[in-house]
PDB file of N, CA and C in Angstrom:
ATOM      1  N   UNK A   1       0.815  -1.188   0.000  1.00  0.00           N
ATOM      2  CA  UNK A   1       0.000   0.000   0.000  1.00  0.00           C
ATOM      3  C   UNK A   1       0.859   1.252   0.000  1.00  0.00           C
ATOM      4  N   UNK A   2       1.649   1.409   1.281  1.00  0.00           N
ATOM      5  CA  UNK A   2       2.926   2.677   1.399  1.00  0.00           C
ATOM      6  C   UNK A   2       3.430   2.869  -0.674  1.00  0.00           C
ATOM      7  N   UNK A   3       3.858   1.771  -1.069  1.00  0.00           N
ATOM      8  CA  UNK A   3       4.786   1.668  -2.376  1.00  0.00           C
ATOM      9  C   UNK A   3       3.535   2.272  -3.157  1.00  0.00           C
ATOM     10  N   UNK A   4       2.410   2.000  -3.655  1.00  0.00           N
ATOM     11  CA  UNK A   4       1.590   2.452  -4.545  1.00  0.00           C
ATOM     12  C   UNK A   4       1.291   4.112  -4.145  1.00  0.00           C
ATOM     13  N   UNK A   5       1.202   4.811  -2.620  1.00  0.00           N
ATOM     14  CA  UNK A   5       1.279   5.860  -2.634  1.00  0.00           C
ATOM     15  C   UNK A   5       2.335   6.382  -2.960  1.00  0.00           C
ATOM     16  N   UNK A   6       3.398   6.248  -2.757  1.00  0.00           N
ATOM     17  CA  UNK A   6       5.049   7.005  -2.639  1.00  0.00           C
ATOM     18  C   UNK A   6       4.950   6.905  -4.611  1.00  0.00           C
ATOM     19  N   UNK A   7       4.890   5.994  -5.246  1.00  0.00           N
ATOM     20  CA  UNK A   7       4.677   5.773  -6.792  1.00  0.00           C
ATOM     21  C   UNK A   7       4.055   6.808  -7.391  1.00  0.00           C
ATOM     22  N   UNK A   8       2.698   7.238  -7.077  1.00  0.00           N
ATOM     23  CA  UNK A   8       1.733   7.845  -7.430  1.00  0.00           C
ATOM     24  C   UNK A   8       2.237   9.227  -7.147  1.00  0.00           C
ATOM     25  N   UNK A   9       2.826   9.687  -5.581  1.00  0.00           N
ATOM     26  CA  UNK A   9       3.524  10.875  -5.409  1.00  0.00           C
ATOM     27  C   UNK A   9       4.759  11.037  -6.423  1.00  0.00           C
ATOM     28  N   UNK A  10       5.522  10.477  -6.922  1.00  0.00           N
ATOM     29  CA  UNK A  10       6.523  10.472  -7.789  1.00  0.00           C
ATOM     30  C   UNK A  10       6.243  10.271  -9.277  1.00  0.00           C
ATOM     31  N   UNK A  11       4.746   9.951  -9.777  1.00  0.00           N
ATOM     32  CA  UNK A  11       4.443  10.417 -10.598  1.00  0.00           C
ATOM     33  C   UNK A  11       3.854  12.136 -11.058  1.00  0.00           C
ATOM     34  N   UNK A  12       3.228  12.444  -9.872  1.00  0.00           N
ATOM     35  CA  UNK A  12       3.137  14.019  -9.683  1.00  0.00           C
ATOM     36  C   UNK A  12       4.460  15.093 -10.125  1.00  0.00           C
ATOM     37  N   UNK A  13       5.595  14.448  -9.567  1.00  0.00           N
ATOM     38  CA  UNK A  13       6.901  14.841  -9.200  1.00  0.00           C
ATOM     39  C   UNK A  13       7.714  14.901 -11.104  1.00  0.00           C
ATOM     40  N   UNK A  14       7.007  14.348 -12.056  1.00  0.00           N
ATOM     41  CA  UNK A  14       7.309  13.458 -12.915  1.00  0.00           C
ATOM     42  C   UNK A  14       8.751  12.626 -12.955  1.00  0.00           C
ATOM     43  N   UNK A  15       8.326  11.696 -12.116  1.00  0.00           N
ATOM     44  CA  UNK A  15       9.481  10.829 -11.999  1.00  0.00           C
ATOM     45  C   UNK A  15       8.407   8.869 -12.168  1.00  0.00           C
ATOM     46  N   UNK A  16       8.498   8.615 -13.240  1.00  0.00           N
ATOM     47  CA  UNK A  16       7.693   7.717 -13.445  1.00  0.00           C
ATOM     48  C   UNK A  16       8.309   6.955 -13.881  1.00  0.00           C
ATOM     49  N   UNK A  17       7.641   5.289 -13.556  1.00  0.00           N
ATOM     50  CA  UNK A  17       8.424   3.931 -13.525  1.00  0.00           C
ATOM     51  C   UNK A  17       7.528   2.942 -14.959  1.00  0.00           C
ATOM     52  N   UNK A  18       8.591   2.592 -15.577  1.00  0.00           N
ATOM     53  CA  UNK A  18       7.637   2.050 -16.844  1.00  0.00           C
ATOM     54  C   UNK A  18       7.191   0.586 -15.994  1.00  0.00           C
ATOM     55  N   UNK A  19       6.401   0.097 -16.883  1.00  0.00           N
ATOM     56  CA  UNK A  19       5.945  -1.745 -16.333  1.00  0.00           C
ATOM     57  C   UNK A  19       6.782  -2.525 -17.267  1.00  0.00           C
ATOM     58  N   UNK A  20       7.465  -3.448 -16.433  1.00  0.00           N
ATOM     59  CA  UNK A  20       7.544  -4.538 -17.442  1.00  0.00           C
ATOM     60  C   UNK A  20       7.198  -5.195 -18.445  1.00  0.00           C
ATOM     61  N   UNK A  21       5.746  -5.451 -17.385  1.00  0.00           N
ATOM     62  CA  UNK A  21       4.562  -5.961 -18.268  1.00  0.00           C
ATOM     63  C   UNK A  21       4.290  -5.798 -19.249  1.00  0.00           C
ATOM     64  N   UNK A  22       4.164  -4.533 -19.563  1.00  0.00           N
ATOM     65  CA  UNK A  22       3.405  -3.892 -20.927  1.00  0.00           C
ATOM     66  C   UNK A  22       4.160  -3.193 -22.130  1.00  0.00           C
ATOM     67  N   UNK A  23       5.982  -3.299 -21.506  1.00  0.00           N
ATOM     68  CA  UNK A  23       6.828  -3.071 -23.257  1.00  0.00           C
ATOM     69  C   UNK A  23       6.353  -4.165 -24.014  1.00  0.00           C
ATOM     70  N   UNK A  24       6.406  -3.831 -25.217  1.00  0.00           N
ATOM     71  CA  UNK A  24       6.332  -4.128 -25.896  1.00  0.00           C
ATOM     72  C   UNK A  24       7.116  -3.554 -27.865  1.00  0.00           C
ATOM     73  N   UNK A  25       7.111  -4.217 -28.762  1.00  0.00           N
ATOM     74  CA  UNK A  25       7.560  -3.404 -29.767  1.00  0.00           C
ATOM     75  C   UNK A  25       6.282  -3.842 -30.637  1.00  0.00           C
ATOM     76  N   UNK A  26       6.118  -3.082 -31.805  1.00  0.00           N
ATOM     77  CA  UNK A  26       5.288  -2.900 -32.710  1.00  0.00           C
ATOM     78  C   UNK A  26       5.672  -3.532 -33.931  1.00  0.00           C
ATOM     79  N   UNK A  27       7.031  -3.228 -34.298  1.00  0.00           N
ATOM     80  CA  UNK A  27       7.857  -3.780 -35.369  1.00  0.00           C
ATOM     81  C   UNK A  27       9.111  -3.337 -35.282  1.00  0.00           C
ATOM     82  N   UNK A  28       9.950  -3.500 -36.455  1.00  0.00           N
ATOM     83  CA  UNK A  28      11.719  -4.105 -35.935  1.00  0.00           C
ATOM     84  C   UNK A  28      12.149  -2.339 -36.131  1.00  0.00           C
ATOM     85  N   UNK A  29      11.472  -1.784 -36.829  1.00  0.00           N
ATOM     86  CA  UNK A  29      11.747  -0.288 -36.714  1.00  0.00           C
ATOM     87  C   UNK A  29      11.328   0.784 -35.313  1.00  0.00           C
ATOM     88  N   UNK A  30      10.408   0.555 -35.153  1.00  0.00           N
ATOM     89  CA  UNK A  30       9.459   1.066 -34.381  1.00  0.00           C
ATOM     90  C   UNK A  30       9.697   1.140 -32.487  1.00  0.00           C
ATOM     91  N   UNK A  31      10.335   1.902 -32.286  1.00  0.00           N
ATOM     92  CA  UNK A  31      10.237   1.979 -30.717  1.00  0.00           C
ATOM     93  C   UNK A  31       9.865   1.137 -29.632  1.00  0.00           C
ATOM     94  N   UNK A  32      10.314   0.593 -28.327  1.00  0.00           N
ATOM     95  CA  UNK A  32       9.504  -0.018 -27.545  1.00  0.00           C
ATOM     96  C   UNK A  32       8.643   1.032 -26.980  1.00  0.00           C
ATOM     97  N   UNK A  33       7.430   0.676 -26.236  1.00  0.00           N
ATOM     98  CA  UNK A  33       6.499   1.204 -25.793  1.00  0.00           C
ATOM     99  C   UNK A  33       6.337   0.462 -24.459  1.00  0.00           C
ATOM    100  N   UNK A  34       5.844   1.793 -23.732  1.00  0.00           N
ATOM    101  CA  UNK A  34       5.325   0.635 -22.287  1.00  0.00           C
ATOM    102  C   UNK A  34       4.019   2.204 -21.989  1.00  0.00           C
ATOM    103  N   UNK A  35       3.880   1.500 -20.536  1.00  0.00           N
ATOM    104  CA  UNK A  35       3.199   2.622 -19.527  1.00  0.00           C
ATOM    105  C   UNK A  35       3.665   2.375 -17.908  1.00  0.00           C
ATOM    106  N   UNK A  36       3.151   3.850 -17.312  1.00  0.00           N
ATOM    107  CA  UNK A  36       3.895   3.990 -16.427  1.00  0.00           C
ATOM    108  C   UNK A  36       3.066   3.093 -15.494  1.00  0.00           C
ATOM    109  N   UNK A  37       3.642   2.613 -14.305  1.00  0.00           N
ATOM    110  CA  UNK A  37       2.925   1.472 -13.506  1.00  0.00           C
ATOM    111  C   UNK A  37       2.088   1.780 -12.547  1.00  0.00           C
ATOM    112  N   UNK A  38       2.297   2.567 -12.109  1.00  0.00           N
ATOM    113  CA  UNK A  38       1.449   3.921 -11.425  1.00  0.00           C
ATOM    114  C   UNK A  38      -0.025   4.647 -11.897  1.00  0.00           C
ATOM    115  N   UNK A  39       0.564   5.118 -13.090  1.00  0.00           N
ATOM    116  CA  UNK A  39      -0.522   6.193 -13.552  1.00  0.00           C
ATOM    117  C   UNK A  39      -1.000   6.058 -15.036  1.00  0.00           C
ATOM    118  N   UNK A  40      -0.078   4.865 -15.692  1.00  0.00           N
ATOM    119  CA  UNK A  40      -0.612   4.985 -16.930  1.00  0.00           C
ATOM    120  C   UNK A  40      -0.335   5.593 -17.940  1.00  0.00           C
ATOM    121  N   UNK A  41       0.775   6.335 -17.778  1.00  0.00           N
ATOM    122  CA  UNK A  41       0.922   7.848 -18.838  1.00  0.00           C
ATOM    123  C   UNK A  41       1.904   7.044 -19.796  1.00  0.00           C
ATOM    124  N   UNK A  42       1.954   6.853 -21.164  1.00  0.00           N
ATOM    125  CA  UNK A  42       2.697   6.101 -21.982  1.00  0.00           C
ATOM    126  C   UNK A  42       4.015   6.584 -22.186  1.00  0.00           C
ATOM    127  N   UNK A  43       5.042   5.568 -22.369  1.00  0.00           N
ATOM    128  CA  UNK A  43       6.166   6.266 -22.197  1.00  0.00           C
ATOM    129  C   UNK A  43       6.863   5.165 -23.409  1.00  0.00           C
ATOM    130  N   UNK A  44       8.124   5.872 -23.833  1.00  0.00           N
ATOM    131  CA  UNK A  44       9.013   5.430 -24.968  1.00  0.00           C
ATOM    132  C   UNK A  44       9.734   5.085 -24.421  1.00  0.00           C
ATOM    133  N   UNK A  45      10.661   3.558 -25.165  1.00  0.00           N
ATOM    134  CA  UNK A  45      12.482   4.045 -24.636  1.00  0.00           C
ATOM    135  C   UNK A  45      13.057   4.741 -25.222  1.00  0.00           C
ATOM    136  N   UNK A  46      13.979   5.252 -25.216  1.00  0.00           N
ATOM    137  CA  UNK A  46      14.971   6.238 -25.910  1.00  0.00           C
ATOM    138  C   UNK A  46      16.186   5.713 -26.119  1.00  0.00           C
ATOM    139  N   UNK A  47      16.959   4.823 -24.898  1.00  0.00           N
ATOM    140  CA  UNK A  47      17.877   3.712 -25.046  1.00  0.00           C
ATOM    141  C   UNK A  47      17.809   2.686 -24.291  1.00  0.00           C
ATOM    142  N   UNK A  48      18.735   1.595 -23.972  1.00  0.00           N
ATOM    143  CA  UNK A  48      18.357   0.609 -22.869  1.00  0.00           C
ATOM    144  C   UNK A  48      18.766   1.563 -21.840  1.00  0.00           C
ATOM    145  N   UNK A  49      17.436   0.838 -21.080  1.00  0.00           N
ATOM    146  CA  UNK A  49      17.116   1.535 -19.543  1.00  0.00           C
ATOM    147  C   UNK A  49      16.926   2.354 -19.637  1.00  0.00           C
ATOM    148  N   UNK A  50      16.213   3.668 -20.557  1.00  0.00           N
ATOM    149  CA  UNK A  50      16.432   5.243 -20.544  1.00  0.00           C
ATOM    150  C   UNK A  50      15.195   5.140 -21.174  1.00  0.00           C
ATOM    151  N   UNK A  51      14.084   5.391 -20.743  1.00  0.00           N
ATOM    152  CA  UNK A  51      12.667   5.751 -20.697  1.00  0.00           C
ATOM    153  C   UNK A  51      12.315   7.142 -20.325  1.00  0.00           C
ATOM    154  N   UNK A  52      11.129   7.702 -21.775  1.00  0.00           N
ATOM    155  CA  UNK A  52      11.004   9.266 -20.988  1.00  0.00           C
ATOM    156  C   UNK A  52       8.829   9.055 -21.600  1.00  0.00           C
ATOM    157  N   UNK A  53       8.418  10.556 -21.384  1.00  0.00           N
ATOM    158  CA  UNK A  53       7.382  10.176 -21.397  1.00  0.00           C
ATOM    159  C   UNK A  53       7.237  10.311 -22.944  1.00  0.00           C
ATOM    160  N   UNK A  54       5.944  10.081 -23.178  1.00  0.00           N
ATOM    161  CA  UNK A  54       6.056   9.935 -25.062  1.00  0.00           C
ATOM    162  C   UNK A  54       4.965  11.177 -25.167  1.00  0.00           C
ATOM    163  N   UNK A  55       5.335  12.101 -26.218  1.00  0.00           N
ATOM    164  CA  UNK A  55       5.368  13.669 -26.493  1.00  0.00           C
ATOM    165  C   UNK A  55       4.031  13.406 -26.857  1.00  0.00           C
ATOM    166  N   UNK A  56       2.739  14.209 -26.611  1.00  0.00           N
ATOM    167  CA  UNK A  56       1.417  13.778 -27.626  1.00  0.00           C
ATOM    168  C   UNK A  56       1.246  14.791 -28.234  1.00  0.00           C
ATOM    169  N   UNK A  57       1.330  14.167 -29.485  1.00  0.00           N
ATOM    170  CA  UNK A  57       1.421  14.973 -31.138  1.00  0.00           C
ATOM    171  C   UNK A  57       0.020  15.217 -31.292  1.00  0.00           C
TER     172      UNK A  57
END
């Protein structure tokens, strides 16, 4: 319970944690994708381990 609040406060903060769960790739060009585990907000990788949020165009 403590971890899902302190998460949720550090998404406010924008400091957000991607899920495992939900990278994924689309195709061999195409970016991985995830969301944040917390709040949901979709996020890109940019490199290994280097996740930011994904810009909405």
């Amino acid at each position: 319970m403590l971890k899902k609040i302190i998460g949720r406060m550090r998404c406010l903060m924008g400091k957000h944690k991607r899920s495992r769960q939900q990278a994924q790739r689309s195709g061999d060009a195409a970016p991985y994708t995830s969301i944040c585990t917390f709040c949901g907000v979709p996020m890109v990788r940019r490199a290994k381990g280097d996740w930011i949020v994904a810009s909405k165009h």
